[in-house]
Protein backbone atom coordinates (compact mmCIF):
# COMPACT_ATOMS: atom_id res chain seq x y z
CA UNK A 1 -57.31 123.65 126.38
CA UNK A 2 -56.38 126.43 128.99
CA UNK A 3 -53.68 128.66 128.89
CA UNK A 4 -51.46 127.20 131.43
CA UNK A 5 -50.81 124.10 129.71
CA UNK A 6 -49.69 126.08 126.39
CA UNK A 7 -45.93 125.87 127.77
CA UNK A 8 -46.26 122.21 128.07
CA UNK A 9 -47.55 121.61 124.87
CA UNK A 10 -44.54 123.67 123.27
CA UNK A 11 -42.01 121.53 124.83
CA UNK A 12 -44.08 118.73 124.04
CA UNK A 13 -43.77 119.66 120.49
CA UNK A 14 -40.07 120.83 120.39
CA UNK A 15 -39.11 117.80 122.38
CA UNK A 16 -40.69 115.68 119.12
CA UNK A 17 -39.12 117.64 116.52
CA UNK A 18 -35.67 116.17 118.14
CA UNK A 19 -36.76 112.36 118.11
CA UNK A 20 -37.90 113.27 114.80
CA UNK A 21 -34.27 112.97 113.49
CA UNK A 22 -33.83 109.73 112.33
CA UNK A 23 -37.20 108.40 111.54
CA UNK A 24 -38.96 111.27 110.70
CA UNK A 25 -39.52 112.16 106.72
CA UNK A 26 -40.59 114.90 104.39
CA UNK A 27 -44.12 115.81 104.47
CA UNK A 28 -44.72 118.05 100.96
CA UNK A 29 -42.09 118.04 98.05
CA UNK A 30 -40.27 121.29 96.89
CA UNK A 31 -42.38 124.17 96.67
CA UNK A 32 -44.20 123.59 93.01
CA UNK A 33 -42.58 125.12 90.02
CA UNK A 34 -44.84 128.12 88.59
CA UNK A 35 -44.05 131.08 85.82
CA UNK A 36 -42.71 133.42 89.03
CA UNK A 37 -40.38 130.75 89.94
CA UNK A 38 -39.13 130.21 86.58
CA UNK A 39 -38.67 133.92 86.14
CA UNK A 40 -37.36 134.54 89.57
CA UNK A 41 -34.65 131.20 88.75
CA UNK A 42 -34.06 132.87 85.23
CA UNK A 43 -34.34 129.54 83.31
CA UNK A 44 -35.38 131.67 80.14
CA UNK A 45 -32.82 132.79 78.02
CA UNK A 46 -32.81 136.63 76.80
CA UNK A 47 -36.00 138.99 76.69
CA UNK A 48 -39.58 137.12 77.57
CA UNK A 49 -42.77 137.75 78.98
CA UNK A 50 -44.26 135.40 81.23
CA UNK A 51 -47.88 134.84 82.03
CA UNK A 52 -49.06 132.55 85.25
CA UNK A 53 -51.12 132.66 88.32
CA UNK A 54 -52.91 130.79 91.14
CA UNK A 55 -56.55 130.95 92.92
CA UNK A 56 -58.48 128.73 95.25
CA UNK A 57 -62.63 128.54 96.14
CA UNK A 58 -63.60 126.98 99.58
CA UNK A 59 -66.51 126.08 101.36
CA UNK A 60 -67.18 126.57 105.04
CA UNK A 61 -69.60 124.95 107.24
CA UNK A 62 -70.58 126.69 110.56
CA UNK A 63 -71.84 124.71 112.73
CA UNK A 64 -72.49 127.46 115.30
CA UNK A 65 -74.57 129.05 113.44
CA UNK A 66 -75.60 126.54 110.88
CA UNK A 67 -75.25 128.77 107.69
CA UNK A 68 -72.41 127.23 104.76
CA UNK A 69 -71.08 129.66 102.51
CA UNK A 70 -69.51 129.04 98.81
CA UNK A 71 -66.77 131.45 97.92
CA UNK A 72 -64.04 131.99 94.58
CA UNK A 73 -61.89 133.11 97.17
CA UNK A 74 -59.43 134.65 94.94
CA UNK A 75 -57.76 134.58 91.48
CA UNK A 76 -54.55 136.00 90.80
CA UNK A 77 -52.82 136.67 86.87
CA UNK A 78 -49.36 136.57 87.64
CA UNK A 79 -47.67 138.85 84.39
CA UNK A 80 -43.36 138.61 84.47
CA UNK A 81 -41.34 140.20 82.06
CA UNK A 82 -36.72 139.62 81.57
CA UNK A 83 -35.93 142.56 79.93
CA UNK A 84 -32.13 141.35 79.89
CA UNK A 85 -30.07 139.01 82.47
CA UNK A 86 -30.11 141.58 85.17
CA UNK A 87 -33.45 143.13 85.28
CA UNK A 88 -36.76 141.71 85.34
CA UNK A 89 -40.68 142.95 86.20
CA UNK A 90 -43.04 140.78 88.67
CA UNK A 91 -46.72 141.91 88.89
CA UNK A 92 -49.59 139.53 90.59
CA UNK A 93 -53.11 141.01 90.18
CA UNK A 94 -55.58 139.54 92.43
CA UNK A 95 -59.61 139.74 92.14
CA UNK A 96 -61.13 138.61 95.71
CA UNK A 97 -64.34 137.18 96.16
CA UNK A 98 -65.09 137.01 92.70
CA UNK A 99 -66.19 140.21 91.67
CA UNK A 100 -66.90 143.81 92.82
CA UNK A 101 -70.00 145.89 92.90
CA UNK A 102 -70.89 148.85 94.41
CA UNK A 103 -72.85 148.76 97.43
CA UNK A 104 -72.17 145.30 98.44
CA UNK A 105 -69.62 144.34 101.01
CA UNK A 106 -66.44 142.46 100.06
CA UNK A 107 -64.69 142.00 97.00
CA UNK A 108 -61.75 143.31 96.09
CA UNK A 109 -59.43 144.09 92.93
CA UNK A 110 -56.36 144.91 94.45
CA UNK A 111 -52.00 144.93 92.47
CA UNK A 112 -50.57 141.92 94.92
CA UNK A 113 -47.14 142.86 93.46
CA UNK A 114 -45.61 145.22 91.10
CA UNK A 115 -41.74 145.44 91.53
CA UNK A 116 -38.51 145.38 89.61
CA UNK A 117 -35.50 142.67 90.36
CA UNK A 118 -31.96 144.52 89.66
CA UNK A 119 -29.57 140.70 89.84
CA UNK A 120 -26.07 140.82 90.56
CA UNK A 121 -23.90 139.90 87.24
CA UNK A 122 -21.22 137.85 89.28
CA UNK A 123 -23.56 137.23 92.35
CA UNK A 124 -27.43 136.53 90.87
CA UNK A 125 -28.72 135.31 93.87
CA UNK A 126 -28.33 138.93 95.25
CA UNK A 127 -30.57 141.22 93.99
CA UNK A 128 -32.56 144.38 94.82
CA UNK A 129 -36.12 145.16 94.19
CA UNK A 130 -38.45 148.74 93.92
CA UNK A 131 -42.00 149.12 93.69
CA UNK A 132 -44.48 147.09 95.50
CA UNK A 133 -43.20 143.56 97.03
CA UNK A 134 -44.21 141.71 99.75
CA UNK A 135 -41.40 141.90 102.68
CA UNK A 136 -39.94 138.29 103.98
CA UNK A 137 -41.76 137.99 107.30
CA UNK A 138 -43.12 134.63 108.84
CA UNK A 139 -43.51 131.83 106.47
CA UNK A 140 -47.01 132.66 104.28
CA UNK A 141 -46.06 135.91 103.23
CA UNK A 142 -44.04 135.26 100.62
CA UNK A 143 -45.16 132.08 100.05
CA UNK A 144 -49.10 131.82 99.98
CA UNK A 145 -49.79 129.88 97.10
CA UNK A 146 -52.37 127.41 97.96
CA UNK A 147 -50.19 124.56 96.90
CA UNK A 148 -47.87 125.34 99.50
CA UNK A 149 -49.59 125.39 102.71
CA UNK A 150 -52.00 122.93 104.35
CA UNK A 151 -55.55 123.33 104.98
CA UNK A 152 -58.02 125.71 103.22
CA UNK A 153 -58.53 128.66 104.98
CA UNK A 154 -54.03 130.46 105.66
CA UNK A 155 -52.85 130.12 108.75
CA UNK A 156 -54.93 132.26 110.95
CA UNK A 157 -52.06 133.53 112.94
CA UNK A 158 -50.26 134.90 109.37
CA UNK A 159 -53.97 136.10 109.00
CA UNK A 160 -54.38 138.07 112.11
CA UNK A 161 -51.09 138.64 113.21
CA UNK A 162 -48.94 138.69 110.57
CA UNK A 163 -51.31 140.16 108.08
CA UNK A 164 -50.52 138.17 104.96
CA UNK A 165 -50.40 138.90 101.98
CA UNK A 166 -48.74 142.16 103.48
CA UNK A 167 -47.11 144.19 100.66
CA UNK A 168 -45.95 148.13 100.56
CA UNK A 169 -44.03 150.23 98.65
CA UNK A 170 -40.29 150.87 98.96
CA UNK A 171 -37.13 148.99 98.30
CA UNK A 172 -35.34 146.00 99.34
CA UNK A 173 -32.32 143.88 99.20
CA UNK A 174 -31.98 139.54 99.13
CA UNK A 175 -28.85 138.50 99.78
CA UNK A 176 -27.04 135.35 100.30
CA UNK A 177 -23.43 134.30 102.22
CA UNK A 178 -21.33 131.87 99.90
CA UNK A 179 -19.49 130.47 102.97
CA UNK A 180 -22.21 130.22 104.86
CA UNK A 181 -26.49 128.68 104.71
CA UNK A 182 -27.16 131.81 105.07
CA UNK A 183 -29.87 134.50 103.51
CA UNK A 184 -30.75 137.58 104.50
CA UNK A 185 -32.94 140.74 103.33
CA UNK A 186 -33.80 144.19 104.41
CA UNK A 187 -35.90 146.91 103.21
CA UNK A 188 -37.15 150.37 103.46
CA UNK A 189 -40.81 151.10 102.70
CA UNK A 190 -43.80 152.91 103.99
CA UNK A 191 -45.40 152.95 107.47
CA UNK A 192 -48.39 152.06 108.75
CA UNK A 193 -51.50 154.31 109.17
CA UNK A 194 -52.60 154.00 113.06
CA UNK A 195 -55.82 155.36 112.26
CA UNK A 196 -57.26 152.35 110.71
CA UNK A 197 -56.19 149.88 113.26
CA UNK A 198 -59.41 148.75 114.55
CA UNK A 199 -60.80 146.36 117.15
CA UNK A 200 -60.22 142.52 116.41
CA UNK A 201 -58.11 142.89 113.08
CA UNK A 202 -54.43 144.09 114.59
CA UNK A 203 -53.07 146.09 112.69
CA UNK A 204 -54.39 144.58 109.16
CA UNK A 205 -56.44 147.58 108.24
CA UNK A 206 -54.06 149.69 108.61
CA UNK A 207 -52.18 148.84 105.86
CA UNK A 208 -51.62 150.83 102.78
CA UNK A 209 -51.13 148.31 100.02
CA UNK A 210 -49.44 150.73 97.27
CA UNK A 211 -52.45 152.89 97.54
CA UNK A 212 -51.71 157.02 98.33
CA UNK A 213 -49.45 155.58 101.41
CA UNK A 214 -47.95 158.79 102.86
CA UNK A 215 -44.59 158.55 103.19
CA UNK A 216 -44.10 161.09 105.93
CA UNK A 217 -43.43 158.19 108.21
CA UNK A 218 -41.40 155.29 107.36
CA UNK A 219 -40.66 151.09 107.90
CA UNK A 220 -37.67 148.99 108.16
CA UNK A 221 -38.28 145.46 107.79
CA UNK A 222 -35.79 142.46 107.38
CA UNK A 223 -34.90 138.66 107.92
CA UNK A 224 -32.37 136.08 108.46
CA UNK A 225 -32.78 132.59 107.45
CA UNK A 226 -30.37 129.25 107.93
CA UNK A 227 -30.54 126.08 105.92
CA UNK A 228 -28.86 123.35 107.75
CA UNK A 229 -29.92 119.34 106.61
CA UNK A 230 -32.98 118.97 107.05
CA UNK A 231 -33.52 122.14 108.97
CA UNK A 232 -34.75 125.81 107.80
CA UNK A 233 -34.79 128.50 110.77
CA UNK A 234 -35.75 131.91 110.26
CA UNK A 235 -35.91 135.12 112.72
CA UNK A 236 -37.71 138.23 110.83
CA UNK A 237 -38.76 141.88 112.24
CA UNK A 238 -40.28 145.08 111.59
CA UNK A 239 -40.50 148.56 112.90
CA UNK A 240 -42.24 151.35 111.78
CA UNK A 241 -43.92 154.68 111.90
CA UNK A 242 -48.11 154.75 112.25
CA UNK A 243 -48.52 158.44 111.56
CA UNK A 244 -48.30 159.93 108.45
CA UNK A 245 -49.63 163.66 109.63
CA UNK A 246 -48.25 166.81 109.12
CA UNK A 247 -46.96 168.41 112.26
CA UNK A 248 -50.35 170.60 112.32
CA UNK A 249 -52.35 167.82 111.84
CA UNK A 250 -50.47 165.81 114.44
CA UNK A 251 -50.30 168.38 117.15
CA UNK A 252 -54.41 168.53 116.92
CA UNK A 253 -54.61 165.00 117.49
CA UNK A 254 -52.06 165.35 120.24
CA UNK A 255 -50.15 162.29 118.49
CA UNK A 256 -46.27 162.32 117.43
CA UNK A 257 -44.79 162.76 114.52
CA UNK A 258 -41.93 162.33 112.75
CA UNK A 259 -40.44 159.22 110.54
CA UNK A 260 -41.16 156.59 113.02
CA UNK A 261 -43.21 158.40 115.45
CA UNK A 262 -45.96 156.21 116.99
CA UNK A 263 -43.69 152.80 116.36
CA UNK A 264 -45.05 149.60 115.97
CA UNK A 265 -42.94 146.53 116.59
CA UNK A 266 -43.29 143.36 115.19
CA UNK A 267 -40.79 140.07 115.86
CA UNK A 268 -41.46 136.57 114.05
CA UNK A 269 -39.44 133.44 114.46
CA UNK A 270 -40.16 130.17 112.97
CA UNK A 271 -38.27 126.85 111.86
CA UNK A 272 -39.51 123.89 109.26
CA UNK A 273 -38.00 120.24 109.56
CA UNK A 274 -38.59 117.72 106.46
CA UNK A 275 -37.55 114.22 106.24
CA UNK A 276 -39.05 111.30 104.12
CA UNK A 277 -42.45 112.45 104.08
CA UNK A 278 -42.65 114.44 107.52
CA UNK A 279 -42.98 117.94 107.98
CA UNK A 280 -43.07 119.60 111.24
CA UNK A 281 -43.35 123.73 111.24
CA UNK A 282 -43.83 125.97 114.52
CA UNK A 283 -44.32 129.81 114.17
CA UNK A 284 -44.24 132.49 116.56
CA UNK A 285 -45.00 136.31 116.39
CA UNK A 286 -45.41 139.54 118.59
CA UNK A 287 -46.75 142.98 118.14
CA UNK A 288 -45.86 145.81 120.60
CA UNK A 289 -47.62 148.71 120.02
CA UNK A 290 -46.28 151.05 122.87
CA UNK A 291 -48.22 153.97 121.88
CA UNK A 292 -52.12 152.15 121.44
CA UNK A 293 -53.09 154.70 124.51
CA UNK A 294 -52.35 158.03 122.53
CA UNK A 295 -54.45 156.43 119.43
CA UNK A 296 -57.37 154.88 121.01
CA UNK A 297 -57.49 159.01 122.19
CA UNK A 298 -57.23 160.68 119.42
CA UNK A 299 -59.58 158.03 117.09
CA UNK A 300 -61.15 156.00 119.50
CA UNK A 301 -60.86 152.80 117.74
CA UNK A 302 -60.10 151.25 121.22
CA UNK A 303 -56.63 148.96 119.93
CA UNK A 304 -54.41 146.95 122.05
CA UNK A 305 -50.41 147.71 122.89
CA UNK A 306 -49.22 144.15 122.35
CA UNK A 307 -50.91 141.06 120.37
CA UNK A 308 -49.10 138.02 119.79
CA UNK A 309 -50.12 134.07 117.95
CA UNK A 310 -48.26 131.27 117.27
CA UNK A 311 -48.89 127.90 116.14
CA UNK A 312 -47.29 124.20 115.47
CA UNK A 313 -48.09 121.92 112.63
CA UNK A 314 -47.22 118.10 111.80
CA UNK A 315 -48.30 116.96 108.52
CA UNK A 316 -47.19 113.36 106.94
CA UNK A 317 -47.37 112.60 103.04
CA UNK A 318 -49.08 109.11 102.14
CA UNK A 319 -47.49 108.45 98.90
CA UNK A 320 -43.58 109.41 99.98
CA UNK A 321 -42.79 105.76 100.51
CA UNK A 322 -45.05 104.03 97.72
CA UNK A 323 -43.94 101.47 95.89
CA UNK A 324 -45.79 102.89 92.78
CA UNK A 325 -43.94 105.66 90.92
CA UNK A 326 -47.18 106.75 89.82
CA UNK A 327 -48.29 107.58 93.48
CA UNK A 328 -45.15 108.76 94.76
CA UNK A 329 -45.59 111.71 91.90
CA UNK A 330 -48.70 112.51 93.84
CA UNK A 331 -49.10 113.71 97.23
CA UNK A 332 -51.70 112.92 100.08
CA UNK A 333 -50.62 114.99 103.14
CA UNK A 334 -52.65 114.38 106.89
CA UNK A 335 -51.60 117.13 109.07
CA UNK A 336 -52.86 118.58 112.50
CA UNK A 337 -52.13 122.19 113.36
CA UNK A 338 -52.54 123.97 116.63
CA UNK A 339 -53.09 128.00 116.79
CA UNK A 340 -53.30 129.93 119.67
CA UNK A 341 -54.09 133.82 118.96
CA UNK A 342 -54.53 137.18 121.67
CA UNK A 343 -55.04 140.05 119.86
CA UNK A 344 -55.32 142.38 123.00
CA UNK A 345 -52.46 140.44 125.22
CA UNK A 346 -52.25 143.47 126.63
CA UNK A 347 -54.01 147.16 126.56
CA UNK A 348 -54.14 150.39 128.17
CA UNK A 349 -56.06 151.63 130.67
CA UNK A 350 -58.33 153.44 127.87
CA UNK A 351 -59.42 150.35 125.88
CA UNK A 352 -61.41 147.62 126.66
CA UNK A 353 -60.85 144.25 127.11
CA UNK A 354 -62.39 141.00 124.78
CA UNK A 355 -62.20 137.95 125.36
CA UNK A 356 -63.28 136.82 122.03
CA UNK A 357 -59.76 137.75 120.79
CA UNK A 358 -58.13 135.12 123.10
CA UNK A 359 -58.59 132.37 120.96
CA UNK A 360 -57.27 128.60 120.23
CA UNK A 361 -57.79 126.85 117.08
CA UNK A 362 -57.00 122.99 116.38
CA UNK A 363 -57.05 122.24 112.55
CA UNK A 364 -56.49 118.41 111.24
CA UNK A 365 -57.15 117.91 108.03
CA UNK A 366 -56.02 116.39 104.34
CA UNK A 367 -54.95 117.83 101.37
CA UNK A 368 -54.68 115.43 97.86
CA UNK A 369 -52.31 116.96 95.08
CA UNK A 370 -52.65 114.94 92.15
CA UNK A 371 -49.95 117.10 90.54
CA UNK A 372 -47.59 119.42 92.12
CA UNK A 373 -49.93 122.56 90.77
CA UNK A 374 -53.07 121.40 92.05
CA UNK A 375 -54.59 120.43 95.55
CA UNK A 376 -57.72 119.36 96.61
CA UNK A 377 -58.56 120.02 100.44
CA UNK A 378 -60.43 119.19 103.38
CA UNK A 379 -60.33 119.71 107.09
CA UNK A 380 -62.40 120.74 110.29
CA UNK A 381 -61.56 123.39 112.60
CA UNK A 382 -62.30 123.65 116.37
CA UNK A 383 -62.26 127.29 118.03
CA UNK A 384 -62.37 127.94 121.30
CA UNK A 385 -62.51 131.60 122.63
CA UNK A 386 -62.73 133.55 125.91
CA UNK A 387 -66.13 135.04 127.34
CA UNK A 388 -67.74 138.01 125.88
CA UNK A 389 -67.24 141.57 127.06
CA UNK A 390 -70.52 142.86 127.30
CA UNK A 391 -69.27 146.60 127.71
CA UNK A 392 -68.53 145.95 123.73
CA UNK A 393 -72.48 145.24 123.22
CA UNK A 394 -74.12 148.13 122.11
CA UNK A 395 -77.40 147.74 121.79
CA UNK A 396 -77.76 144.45 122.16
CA UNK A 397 -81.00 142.48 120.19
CA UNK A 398 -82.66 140.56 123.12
CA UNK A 399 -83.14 137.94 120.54
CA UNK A 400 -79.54 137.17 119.53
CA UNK A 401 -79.16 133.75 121.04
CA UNK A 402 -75.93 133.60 124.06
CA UNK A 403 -72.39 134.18 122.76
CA UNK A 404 -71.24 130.84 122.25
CA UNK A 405 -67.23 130.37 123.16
CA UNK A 406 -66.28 127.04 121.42
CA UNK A 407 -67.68 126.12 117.76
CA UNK A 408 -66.80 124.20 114.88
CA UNK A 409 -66.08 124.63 111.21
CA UNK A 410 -65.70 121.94 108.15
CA UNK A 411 -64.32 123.28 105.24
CA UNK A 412 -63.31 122.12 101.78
CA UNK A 413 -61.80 123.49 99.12
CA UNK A 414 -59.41 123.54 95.77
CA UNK A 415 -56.52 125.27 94.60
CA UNK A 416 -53.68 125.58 91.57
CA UNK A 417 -51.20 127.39 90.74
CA UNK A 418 -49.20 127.71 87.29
């Protein structure tokens, strides 16, 4: 599919969300009920300590290249603690890849969350949290369990984009309006480090993750989100500082600093619709990046000044309308999905352009929950990219067969969460 016809496919897509409305039907049932929810909900009465935790393996097929590759993707100990009806810890530890050893690539061991939840007496569904917490932005962020989204491999626009699971340190507020459908947060916590943005991965690797993030330079991130019937919309941003110098260290570079020097934008909207077994979901983001020239400079990692994906989904549950009560306990959800990704949209004069980072992705697929904690999945992916830059070749192995723009991926996979 070429660019051009993107627009029509959007209003395609809109336009069916709105003869959706009295016909269409809910496609997943609530988000599944796990030890964080129950601790985040309060059902327990007075002090307790909570133990839970999710995880998912997968198998991919290239076709492409005809290799398949097993993988424990990740496992994560959730460990909660209600020290009294106002305060409560949340910690996730995650193991990627199933183990770590030195020398080999991937793998990682990495604290997913590690935060405390100060409730409101009168109000408890306001409520601040310090320590390390993953911001509301987009939809997988805060809510990646594998339960909870279709296909195996996340959304690769909340991959690429918005770099899920994104977490930092610093401190935030979730609020609610009583008269209104109406939630909202903000938060304060650390920047961004410019000097690990690299080539093809946005701004992922420059993350800090709660480890040594200076906090010379600083982020402000929030949301609003409306409930209305069957509809959830939700508009979330961020801005930030990518350079945590000293003013010495800064001047060398020739690079800004400050609090927010070197800002990075980032805008997200999305909306959900579920009815009787339908659920419909389109996502949007954008990353501006107005100062890419001054960094590709100073570290040469040759980054773009504005990246942007977005995608559309449809999925329909089997068992909503079946006459067994036994079935309509379990799910069976089809869904197609549609991602379109450009992670240099646009760059300055000193980077270089690659096509391989205009891509398209069309994922259709199944997913089989035989109980709200556990899924079994299966789908195939198509990906189609733009041509290779050769000025990006270096040294190129006459061998290495052409570059090959569309290719195909089957993958399966299993997941829980308790």
């Amino acid at each position: 599919m070429n660019r051009r016809s993107l627009p029509i496919l959007v209003a395609s897509f809109v336009a069916s969300l709105c003869c959706l409305g009295n016909y269409a039907a809910q496609a997943q049932q609530q988000t599944a009920l796990t030890s964080e929810d129950s601790l985040h909900r309060r059902l327990s009465l007075g002090p307790s300590t909570i133990i839970g935790g999710y995880g998912e393996a997968a198998y991919q097929r290239d076709v492409d290249q005809g290799v398949s590759h097993l993988n424990l993707v990740r496992t994560v100990l959730f460990v909660g603690h209600q020290f009294n009806d106002q305060i409560a810890f949340f910690s996730e530890l995650e193991l990627e890849d199933a183990k770590v050893e030195g020398g080999d690539e991937g793998g990682e061991v990495a604290m997913e969350q590690a935060y405390l939840k100060f409730s409101s007496k009168r109000h408890p569904q306001n409520y601040w949290v310090a320590g390390l917490f993953i911001p509301r932005i987009g939809l997988l962020n805060e809510d990646h369990l594998p339960v909870n989204y279709n296909g195996v491999e996340r959304p690769l626009v909340e991959q690429l984009v918005i770099p899920a699971t994104w977490r930092e340190l610093g401190v935030g507020y979730y609020g609610s309006l009583s008269a209104w459908p109406l939630q909202y947060t903000v938060a304060l916590v650390n920047g961004l480090d410019a000097a690990d943005f690299s080539h093809g991965t946005g701004i992922r690797e420059g993350r800090f993750e709660g480890k040594d993030a200076t906090a010379n330079n600083l982020a402000v991130t929030a949301s609003l989100r409306a409930n209305t019937g069957n509809w959830q919309f939700q508009v979330s941003g961020y801005v930030g500082g990518t350079n945590g110098l000293n003013k010495r260290a800064s001047d060398s570079l020739g690079l800004a600093h400050g609090l927010f020097a070197l800002p990075m934008y980032l805008g997200e909207a999305d909306l959900q619709y579920r009815y009787a077994g339908f659920h419909a979901k389109a996502l949007g983001a954008y990353i501006r990046f107005p100062d890419a020239d001054a960094v590709n400079k100073a570290y040469a990692n040759n980054v773009a000044s504005g990246m942007y994906g977005a995608y559309v989904e449809l999925a329909y549950n089997l068992f909503a309308q079946a006459l067994s009560e036994r079935l309509q306990r379990q799910q069976l959800n089809l869904f197609a999905r549609y991602e379109w990704i450009d992670l240099n949209q646009r760059i300055p004069a000193n980077a270089i352009y690659d096509g391989t980072l205009r891509q398209s992705h069309l994922i259709v697929g199944v997913g089989y929950l035989p109980i709200p904690n556990v899924v079994i999945k299966a789908d195939v992916r198509l990906q189609h990219t733009g041509p290779q830059n050769p000025d990006l070749i270096v040294n190129p192995n006459p061998a290495e067969p052409p570059y090959q723009q569309n290719n195909s991926f089957l993958n399966l996979g299993i997941g829980y969460s308790f």
